[in-house]
Protein backbone atom coordinates (compact mmCIF):
# COMPACT_ATOMS: atom_id res chain seq x y z
CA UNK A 1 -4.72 -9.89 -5.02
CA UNK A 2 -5.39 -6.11 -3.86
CA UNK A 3 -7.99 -6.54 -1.13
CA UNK A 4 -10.74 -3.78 0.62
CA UNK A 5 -10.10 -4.20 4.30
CA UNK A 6 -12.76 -3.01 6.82
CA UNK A 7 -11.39 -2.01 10.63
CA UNK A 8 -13.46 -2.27 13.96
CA UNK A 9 -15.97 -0.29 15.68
CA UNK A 10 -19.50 -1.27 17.74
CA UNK A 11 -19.78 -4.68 19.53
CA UNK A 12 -17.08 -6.84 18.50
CA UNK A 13 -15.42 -3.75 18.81
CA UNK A 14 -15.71 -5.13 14.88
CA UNK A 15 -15.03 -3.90 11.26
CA UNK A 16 -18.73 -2.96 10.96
CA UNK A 17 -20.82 -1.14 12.80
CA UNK A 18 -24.95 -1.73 12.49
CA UNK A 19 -27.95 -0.96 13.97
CA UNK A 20 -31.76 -1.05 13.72
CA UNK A 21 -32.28 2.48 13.76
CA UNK A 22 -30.65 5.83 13.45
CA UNK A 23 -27.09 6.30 14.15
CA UNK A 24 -25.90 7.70 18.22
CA UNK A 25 -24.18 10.59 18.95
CA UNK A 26 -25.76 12.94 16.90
CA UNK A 27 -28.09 14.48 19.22
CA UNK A 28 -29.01 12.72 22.45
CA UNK A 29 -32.09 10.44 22.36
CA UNK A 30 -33.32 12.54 25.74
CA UNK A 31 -31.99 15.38 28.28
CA UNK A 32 -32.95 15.11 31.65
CA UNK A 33 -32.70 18.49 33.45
CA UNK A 34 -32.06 18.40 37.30
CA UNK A 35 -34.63 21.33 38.22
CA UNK A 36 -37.53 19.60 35.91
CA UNK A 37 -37.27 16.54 38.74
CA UNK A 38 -37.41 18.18 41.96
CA UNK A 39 -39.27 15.39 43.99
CA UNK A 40 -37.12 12.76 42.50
CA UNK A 41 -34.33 12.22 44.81
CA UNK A 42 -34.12 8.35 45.63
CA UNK A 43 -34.74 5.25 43.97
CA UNK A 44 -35.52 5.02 40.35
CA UNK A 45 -37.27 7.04 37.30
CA UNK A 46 -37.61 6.06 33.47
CA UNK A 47 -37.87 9.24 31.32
CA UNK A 48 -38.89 8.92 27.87
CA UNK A 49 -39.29 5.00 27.33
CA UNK A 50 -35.96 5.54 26.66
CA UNK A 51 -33.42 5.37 30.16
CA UNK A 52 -33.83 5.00 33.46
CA UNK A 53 -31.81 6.57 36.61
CA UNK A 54 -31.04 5.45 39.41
CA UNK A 55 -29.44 6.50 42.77
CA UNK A 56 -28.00 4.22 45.17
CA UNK A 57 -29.50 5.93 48.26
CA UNK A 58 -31.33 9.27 48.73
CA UNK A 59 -30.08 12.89 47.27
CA UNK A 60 -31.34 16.41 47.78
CA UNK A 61 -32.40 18.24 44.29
CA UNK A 62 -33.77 22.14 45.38
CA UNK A 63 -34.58 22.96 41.96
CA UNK A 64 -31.40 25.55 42.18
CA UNK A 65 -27.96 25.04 39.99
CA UNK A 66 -26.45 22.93 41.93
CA UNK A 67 -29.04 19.73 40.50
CA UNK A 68 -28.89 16.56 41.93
CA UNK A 69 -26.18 16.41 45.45
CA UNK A 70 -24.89 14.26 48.03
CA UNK A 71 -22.22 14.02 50.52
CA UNK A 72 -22.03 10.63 50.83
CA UNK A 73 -20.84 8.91 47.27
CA UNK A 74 -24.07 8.53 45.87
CA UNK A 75 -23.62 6.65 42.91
CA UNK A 76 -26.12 7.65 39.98
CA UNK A 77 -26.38 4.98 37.20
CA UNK A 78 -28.29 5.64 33.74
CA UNK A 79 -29.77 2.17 32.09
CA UNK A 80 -31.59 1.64 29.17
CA UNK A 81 -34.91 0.10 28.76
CA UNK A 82 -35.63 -2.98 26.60
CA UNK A 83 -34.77 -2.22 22.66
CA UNK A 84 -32.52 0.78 22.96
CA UNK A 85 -28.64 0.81 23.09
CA UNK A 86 -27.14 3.27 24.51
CA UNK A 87 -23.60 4.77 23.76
CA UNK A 88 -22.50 7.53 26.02
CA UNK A 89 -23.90 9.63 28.54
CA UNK A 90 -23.08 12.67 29.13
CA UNK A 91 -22.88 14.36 32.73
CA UNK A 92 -23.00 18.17 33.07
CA UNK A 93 -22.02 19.49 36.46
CA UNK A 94 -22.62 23.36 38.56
CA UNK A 95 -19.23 23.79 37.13
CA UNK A 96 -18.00 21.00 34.11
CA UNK A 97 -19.23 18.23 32.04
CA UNK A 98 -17.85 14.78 31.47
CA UNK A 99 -19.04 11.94 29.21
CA UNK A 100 -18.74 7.91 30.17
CA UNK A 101 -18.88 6.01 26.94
CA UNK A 102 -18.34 2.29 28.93
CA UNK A 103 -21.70 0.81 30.56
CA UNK A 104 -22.37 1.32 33.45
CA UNK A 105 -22.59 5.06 32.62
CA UNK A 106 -22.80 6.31 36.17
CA UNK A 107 -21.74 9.32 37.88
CA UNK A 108 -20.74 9.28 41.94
CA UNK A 109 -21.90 12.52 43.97
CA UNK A 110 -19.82 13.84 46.85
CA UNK A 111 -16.72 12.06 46.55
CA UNK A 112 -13.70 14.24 48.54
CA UNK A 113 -14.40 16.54 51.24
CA UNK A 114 -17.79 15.88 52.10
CA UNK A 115 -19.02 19.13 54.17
CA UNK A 116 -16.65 21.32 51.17
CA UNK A 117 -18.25 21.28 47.92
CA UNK A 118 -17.79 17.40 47.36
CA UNK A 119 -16.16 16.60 43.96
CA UNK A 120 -18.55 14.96 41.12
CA UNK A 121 -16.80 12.13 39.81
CA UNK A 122 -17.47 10.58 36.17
CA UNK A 123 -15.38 7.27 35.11
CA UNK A 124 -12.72 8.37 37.60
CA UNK A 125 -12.67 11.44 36.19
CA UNK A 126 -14.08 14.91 38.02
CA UNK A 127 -16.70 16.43 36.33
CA UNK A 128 -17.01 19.05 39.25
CA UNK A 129 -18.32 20.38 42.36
CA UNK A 130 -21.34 20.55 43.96
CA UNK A 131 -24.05 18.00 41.82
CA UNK A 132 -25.19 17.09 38.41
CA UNK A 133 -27.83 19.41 36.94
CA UNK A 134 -28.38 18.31 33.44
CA UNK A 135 -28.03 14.07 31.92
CA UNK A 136 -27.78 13.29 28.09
CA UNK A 137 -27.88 10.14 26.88
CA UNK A 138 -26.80 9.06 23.53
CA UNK A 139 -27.27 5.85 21.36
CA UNK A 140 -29.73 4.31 19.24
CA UNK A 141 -32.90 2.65 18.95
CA UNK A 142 -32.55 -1.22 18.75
CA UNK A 143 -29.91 -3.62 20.65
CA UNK A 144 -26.52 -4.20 19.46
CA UNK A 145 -26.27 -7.23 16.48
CA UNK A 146 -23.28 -9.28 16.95
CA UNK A 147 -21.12 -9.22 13.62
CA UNK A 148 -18.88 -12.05 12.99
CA UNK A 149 -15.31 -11.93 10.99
CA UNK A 150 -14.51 -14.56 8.75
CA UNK A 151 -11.65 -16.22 7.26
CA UNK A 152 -10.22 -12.87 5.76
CA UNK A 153 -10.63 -9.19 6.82
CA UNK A 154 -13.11 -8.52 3.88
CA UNK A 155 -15.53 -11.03 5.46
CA UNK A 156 -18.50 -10.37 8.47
CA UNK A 157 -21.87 -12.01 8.75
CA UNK A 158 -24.80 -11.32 10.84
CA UNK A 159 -27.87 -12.82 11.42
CA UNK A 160 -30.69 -10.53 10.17
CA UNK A 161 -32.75 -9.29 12.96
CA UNK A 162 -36.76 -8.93 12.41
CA UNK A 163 -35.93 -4.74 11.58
CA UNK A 164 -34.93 -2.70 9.14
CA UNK A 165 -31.03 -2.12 10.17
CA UNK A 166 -28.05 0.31 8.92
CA UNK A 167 -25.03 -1.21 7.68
CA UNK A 168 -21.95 1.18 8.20
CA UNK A 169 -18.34 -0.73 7.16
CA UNK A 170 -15.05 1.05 8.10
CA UNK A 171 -12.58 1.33 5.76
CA UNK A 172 -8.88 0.95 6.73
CA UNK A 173 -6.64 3.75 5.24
CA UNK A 174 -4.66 2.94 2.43
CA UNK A 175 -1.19 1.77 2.32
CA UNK A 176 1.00 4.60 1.31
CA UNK A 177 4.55 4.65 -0.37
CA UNK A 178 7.88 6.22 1.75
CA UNK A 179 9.27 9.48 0.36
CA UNK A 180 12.24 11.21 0.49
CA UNK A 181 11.51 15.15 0.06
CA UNK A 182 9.51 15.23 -2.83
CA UNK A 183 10.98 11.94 -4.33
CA UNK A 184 8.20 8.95 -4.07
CA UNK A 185 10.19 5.77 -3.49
CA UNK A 186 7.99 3.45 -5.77
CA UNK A 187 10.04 0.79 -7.77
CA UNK A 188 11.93 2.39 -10.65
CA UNK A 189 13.49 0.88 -13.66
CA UNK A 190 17.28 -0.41 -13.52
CA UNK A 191 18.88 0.23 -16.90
CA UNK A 192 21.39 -2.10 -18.09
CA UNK A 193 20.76 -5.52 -16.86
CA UNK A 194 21.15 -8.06 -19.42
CA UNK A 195 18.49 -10.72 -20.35
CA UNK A 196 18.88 -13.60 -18.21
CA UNK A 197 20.95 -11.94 -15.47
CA UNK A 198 20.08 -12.74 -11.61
CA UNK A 199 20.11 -9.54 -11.21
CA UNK A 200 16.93 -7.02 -10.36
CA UNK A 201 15.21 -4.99 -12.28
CA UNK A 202 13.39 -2.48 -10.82
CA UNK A 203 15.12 -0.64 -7.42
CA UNK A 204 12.97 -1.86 -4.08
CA UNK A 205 9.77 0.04 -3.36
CA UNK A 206 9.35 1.75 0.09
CA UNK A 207 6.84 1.68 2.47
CA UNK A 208 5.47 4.19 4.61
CA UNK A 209 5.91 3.34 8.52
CA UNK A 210 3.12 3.65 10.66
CA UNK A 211 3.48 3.51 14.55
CA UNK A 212 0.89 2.00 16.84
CA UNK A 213 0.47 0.99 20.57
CA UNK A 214 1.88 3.47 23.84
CA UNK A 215 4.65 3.63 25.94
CA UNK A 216 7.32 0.59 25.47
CA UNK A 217 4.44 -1.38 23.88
CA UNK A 218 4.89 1.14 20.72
CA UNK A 219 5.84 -0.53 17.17
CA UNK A 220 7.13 1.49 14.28
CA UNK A 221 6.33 -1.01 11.28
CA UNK A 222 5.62 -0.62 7.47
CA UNK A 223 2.30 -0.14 6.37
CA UNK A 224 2.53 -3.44 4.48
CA UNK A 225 4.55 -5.36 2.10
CA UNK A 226 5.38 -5.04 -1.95
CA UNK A 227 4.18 -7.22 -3.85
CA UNK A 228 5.51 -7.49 -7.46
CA UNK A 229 4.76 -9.56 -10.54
CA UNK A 230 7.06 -9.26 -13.90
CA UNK A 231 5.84 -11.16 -17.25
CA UNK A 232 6.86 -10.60 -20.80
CA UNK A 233 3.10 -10.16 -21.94
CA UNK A 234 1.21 -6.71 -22.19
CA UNK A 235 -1.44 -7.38 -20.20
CA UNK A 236 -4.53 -5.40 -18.14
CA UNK A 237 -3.80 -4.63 -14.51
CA UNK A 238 -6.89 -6.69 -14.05
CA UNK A 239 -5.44 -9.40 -15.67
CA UNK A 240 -2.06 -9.03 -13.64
CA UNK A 241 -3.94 -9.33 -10.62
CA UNK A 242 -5.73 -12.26 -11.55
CA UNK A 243 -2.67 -13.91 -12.32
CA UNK A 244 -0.41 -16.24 -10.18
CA UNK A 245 3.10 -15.74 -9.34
CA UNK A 246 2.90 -12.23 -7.54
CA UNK A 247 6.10 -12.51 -4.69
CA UNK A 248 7.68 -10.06 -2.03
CA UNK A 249 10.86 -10.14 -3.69
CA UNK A 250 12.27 -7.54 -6.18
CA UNK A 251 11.99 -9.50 -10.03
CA UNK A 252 15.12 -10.31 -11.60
CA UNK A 253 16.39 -10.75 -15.63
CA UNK A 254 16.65 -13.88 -14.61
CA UNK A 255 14.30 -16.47 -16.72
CA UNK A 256 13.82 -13.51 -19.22
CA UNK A 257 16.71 -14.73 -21.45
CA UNK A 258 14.75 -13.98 -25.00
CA UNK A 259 15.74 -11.51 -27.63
CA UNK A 260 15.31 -7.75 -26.69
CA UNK A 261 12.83 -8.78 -24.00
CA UNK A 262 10.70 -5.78 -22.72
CA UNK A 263 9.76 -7.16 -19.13
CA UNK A 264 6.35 -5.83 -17.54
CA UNK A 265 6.15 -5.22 -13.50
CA UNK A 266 3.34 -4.39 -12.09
CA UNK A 267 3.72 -3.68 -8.48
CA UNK A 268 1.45 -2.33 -5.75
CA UNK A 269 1.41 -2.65 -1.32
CA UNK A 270 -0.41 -5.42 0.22
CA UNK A 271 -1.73 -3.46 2.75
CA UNK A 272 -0.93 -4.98 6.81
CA UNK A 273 -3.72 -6.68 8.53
CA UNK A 274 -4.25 -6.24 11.81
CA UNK A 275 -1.58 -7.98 14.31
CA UNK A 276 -3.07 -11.25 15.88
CA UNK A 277 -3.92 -10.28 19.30
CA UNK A 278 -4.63 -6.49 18.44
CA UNK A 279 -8.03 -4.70 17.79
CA UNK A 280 -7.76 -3.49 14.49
CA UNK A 281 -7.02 0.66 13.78
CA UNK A 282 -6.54 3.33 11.61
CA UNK A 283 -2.82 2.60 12.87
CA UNK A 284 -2.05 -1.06 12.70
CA UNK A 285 -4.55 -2.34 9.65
CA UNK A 286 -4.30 -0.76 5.92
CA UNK A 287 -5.72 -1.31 2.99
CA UNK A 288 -4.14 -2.41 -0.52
CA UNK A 289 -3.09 0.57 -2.88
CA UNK A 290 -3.70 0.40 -6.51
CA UNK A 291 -1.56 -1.30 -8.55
CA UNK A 292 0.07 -0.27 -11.75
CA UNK A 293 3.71 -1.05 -14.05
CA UNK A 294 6.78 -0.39 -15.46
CA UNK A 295 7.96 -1.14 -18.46
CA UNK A 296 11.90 -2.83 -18.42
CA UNK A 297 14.02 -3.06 -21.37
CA UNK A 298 16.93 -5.95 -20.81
CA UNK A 299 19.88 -5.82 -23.15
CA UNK A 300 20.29 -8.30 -25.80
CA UNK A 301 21.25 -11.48 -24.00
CA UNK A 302 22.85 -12.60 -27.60
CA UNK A 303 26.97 -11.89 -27.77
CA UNK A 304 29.21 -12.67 -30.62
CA UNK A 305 32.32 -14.84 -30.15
CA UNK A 306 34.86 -14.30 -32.45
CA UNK A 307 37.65 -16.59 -33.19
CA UNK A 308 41.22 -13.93 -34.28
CA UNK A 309 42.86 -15.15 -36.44
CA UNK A 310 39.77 -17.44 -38.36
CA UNK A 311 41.90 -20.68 -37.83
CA UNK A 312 37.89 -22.47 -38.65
CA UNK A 313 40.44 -25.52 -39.75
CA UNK A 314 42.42 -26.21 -36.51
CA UNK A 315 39.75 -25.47 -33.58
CA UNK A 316 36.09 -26.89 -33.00
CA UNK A 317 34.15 -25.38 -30.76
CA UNK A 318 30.75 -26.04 -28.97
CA UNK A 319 28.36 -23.86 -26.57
CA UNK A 320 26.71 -26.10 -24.25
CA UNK A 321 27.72 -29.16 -25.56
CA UNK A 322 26.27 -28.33 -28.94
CA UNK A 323 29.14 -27.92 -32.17
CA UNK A 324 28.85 -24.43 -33.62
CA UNK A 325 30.69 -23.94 -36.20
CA UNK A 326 32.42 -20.63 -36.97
CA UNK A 327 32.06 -18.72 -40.15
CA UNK A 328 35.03 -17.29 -42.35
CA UNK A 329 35.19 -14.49 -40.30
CA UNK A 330 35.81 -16.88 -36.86
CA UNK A 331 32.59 -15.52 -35.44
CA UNK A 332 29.89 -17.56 -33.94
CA UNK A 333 26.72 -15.45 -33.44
CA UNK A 334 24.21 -15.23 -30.97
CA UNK A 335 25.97 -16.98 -27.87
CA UNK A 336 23.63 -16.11 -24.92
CA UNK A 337 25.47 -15.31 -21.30
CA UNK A 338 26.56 -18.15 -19.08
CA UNK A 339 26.32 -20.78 -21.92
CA UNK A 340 29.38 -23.15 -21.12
CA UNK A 341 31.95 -22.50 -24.60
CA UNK A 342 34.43 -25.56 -24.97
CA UNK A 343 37.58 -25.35 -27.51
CA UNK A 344 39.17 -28.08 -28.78
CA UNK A 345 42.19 -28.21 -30.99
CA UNK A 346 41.40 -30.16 -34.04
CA UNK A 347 44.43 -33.59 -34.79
CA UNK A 348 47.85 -32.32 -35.86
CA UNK A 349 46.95 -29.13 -33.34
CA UNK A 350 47.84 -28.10 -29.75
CA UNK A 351 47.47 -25.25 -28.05
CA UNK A 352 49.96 -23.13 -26.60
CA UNK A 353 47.33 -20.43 -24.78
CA UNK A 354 44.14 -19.24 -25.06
CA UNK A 355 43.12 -15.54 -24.34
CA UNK A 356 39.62 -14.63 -23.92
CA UNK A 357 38.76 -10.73 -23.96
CA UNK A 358 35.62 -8.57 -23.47
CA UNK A 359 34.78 -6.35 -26.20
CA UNK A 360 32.69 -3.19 -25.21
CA UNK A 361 29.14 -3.71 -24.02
CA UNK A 362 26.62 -1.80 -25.21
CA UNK A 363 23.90 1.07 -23.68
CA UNK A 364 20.73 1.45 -24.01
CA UNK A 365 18.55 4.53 -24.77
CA UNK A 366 14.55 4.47 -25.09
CA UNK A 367 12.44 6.85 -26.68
CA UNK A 368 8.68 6.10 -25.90
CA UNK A 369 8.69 2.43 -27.56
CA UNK A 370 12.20 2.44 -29.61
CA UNK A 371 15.23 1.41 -27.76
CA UNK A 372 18.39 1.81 -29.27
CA UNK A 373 21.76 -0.24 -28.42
CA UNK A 374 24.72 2.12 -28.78
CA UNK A 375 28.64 2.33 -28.02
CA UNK A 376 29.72 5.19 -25.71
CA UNK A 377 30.56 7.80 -28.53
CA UNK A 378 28.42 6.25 -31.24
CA UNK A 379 27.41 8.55 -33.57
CA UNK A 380 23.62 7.87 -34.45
CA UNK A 381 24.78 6.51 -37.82
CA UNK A 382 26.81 4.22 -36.15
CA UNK A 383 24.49 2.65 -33.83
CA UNK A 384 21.74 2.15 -36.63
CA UNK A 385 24.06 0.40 -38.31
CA UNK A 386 24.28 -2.13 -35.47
CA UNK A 387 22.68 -5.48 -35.70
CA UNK A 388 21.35 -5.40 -32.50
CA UNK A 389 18.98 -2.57 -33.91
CA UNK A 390 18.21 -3.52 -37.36
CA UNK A 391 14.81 -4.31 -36.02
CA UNK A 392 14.65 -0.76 -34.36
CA UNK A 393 12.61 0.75 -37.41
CA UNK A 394 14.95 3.77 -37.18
CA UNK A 395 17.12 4.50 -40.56
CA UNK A 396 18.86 7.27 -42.07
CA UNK A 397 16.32 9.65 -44.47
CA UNK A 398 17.29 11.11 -47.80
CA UNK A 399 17.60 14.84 -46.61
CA UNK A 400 20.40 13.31 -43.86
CA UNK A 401 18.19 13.13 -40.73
CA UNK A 402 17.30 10.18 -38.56
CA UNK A 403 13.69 8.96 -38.66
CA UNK A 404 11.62 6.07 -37.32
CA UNK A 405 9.47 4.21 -39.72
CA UNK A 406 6.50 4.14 -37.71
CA UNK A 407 7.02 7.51 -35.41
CA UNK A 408 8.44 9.99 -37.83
CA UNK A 409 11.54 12.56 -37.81
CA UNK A 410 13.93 12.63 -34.47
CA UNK A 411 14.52 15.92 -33.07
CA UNK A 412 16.03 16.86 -29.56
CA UNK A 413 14.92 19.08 -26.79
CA UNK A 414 14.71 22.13 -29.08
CA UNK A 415 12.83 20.63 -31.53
CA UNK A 416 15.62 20.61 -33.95
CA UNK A 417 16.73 17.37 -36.53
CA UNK A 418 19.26 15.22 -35.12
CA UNK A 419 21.97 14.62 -37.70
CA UNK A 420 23.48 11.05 -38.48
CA UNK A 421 26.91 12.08 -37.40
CA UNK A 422 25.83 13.60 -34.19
CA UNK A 423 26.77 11.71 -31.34
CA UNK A 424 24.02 10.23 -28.92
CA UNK A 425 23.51 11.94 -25.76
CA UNK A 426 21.64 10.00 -23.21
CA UNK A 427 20.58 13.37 -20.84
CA UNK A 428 18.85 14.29 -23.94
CA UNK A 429 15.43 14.43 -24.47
CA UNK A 430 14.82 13.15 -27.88
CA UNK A 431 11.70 12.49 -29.05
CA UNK A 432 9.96 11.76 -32.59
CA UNK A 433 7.50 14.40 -34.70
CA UNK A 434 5.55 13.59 -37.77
């Protein structure tokens, strides 16, 4: 089944992110300027109802550019107040600006040399010299809800909170198909393969790599797996999907051992989910791609055996343990691959040697619905004539041209009649007009 997967963000660092009020990091919820707060160098100071700073011991602010100093490793730490999450904070220094995203969103004045233009230091990081002059502080109205994954990745629940809220979901990229050049490697059909065969097909689909983690932790992995189903009923992609039997593993002829069988596979990429143990990305969980088909034709899994000379009177013969008998021609019709063919000589009869030799197998060639069985060098007289396509619908029209009885006239690339003697070409284009 092709499934919508979500990837993390916000608290549970989860697949959806909500909140009971507008969305952070658009423009800060409030800017506190160092020269508007002259007198407040120690202790603590809420601004707005919406955060409070702090400094660990006393600083010097002289209204000038370089804001709030020390020499000592003051540490300045920005809080919210009850109801409002904050995200980030930004810091701007006398001479840079850093953000701290992780709580607690501090900022340490006059780390380094203390009595030369002390370093401002932000997360580890140095936002500076001299002080700060100038705090944002970004986030939202409303405290952080906990959302909780389920059984599969399309599942989260939360417990409604007594607020409107905002419900954002993040969807993981889709899975995407390998290419060579311009060449898309999807699964394409594999002409030849007779009805019943263990044999595939379609070729493999591809998968596009992806490559997440750092350093010697790094994985280079497929964006997900193919997944393929193959039935002999023309049916919706919805309906294919809804279906059971979809596998990893390229479809086979095998099991589709009927007459002229046209085989459906539908095919798409079950997208990864996210490794146990990771946090879910753009780069390690994917989403399904869409599914869609192929249309197979399998070769006639029905051979003739043909007894030469007709001795009908000295041999019996059964396939699979069943008698057939042979007409007056020796041939025995309709003898599917791998059946088990015994020969027995009849009383008064013994064989000397038996020689058992392949006559030529057919081709295929499809035109939109029609597929024809042919010989190598068949003219298109000749293969009409063949049994295996007297339920083709194409015949031979007073006027000498080919036509189909539900399609019209055959012409080739250049539009012109293809005669009854002309040999079939399969790099042709051929293709039916009314």
């Amino acid at each position: 089944m092709i499934h919508n997967k979500f990837r993390y963000l916000l608290t549970l660092v989860a697949l959806f992110a909500i909140s009971t009020g507008a969305w952070a990091d658009e423009t800060p919820l409030v800017t506190i300027e160092s020269k508007d707060y002259t007198s407040f160098t120690s202790g603590s100071k809420t601004f707005d109802n919406i955060a409070t700073v702090t400094f660990g011991s006393e600083v010097s602010n002289y209204g000038d550019g370089d804001g709030w100093t020390s020499v000592f490793g003051v540490t300045l730490t920005v809080t919210p107040v009850e109801g409002i999450t904050i995200t980030r904070v930004k810091f701007t220094c006398a001479e840079g600006s850093a953000f701290d995203e992780t709580a607690p969103f501090e900022a340490v004045l006059g780390e380094g040399d203390p009595w030369n233009n002390p370093y401002i230091f932000v997360n580890g990081n140095k936002c500076g010299e001299n002080g700060v002059t100038k705090i944002e502080v970004y986030g939202y109205a409303g405290s952080p809800i906990d959302v909780f994954p389920g059984s599969s990745a399309n599942t989260w629940t939360f417990s409604m909170p007594g607020s409107d809220v905002e419900i954002a979901p993040i969807y993981a990229p889709v899975a995407q198909w390998a290419k060579d050049g311009d060449n898309v490697l999807v699964p394409k059909n594999i002409e030849g393969i007779i009805a019943g065969e263990d044999k595939p097909i379609v070729t493999e689909g591809t998968v596009a790599t992806t490559t997440y983690g750092e350093g010697s932790d790094a994985k280079n992995v497929a964006q997900g797996t193919v997944m393929y189903f193959a039935t002999t009923e023309d049916i919706s992609i919805e309906q294919a999907l809804a279906s059971d039997g979809w596998v990893s593993t390229v479809p086979t002829a095998k099991g589709f051992d009927d007459y002229k069988k046209i085989v459906y596979v539908y095919y798409y990429i079950k997208g990864m989910d996210t490794p146990q143990g990771e946090t879910a990305t753009d780069k390690n969980t994917f989403n399904d791609s869409k599914a869609v088909y192929t249309k197979v034709q399998l070769l006639n899994n029905q051979f003739n055996l043909t007894l030469s000379p007709a001795p009908v009177e000295k041999v019996s013969v059964t396939i699979d343990g069943t008698a057939a008998t042979p007409d007056q021609e020796g041939k025995i019709e309709a003898v599917k691959m791998n059946k088990e063919v015994k020969m027995t000589a009849k009383e008064g009869y013994k064989f000397r040697k038996v020689e058992v030799k392949k006559t030529m197998k057919l081709l295929t060639l499809t035109i939109g619905d029609v597929t024809i069985y042919y010989a190598e060098g068949d003219s298109w007289a000749n293969a009409i004539s063949r049994d295996e396509n007297k339920d083709s619908g194409l015949f031979i029209r007073e006027g000498n041209r080919v036509h189909h009885s539900n399609y019209g006239q055959l012409v080739d690339s250049n539009t012109q009649p293809v005669l009854p003697d002309a040999k079939i070409n399969a790099n042709e284009s051929y293709k039916f007009v009314k």
